[in-house]
Protein backbone atom coordinates (compact mmCIF):
# COMPACT_ATOMS: atom_id res chain seq x y z
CA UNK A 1 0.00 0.00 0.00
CA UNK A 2 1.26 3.49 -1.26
CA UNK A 3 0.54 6.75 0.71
CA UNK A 4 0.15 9.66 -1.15
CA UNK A 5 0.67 12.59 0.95
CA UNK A 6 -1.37 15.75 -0.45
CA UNK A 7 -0.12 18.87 0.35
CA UNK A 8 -2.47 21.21 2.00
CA UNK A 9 -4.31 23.96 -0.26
CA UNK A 10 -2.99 27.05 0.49
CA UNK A 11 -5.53 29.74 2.26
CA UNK A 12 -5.33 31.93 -1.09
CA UNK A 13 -6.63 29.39 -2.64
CA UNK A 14 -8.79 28.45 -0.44
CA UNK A 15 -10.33 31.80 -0.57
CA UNK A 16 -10.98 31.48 -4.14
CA UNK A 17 -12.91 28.09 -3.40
CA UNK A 18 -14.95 30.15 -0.58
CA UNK A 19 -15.65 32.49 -3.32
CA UNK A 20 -16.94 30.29 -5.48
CA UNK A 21 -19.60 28.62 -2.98
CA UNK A 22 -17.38 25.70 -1.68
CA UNK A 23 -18.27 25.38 2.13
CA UNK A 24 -15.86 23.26 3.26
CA UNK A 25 -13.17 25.31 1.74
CA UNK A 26 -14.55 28.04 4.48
CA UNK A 27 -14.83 24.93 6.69
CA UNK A 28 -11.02 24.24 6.55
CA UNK A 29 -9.83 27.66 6.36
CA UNK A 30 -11.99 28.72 9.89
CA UNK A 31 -10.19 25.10 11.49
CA UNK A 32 -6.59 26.43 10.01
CA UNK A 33 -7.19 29.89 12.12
CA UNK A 34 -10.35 29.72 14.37
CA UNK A 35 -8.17 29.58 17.43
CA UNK A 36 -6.20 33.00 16.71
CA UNK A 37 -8.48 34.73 15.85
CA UNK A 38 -10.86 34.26 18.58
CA UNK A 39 -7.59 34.97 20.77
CA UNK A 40 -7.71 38.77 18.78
CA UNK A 41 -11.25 38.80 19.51
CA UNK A 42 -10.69 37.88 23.20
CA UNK A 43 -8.41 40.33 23.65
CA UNK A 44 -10.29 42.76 22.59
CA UNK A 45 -13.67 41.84 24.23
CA UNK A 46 -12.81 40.05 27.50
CA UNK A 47 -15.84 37.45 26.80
CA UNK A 48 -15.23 34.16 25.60
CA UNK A 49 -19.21 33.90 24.57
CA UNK A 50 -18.69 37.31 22.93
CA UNK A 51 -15.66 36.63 21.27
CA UNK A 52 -17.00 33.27 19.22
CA UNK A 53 -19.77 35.69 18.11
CA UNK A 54 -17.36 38.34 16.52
CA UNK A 55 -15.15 35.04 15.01
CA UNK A 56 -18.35 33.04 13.26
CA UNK A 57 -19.73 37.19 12.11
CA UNK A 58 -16.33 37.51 10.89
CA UNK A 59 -16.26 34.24 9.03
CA UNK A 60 -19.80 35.11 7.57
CA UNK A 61 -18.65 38.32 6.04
CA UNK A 62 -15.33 36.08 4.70
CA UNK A 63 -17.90 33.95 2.74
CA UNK A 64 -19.30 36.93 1.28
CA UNK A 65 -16.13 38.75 0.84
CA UNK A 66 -13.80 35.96 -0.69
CA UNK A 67 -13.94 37.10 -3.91
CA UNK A 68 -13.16 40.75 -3.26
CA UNK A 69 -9.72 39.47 -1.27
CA UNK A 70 -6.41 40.27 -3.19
CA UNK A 71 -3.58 38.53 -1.93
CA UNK A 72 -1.38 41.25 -3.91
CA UNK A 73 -2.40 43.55 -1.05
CA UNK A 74 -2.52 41.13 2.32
CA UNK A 75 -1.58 38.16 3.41
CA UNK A 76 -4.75 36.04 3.96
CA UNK A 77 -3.63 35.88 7.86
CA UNK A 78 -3.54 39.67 8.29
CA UNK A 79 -7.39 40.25 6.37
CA UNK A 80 -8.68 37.21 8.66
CA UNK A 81 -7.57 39.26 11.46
CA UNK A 82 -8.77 42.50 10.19
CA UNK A 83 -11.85 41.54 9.52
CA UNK A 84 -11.96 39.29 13.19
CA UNK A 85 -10.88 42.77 15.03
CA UNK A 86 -13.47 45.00 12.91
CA UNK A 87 -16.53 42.37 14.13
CA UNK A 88 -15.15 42.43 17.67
CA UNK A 89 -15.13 45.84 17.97
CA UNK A 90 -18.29 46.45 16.43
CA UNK A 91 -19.37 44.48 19.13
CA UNK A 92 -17.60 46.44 21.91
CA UNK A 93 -19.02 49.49 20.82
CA UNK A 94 -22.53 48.88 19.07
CA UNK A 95 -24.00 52.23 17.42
CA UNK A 96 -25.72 54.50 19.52
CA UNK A 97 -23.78 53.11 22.68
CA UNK A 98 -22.34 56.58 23.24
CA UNK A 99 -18.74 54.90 22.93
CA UNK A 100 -18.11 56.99 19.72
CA UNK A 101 -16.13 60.49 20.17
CA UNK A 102 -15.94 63.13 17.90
């Protein structure tokens, strides 16, 4: 018996099989960086409960954003995060909270 080892898809292109519908391509890519970024979202909310919310929000808008990612202008890592930080703090600081300064 011959093993063939596969090597893994890479999370560019795993973004461009998000964008085209493929769910477990947005499965694998939340399992390949779940954990850090609900550690970003931890850090920034101080809520375990809270921070899984901004992580599966942020992976949402990833499934509707995939296409619209360039990897000419971000590492996939870095636009996970962005995106992870951008749904925790929307969460830290809902609209109309008062939060805001101007």
């Amino acid at each position: 018996m011959t093993l063939v080892h596969t090597p893994p898809v890479s999370d560019t292109a795993l973004l461009e099989q998000i964008a085209a519908g493929d769910s477990k391509a947005l499965w694998e890519l939340c399992t390949r960086h779940g954990a850090a970024l609900r550690a970003v979202a931890f850090a920034l909310l101080h809520d375990a409960a809270a921070a899984e919310r901004a992580v599966q929000a942020a992976f949402q808008e990833v499934r509707y954003e995939a296409g619209r990612f360039d990897p000419a202008h971000f590492p996939v890592l870095s636009w996970l995060t962005e995106v992870t930080r951008a749904s925790a703090l929307a969460r830290a600081h809902p609209p109309g909270d008062g939060a805001a300064t101007s």
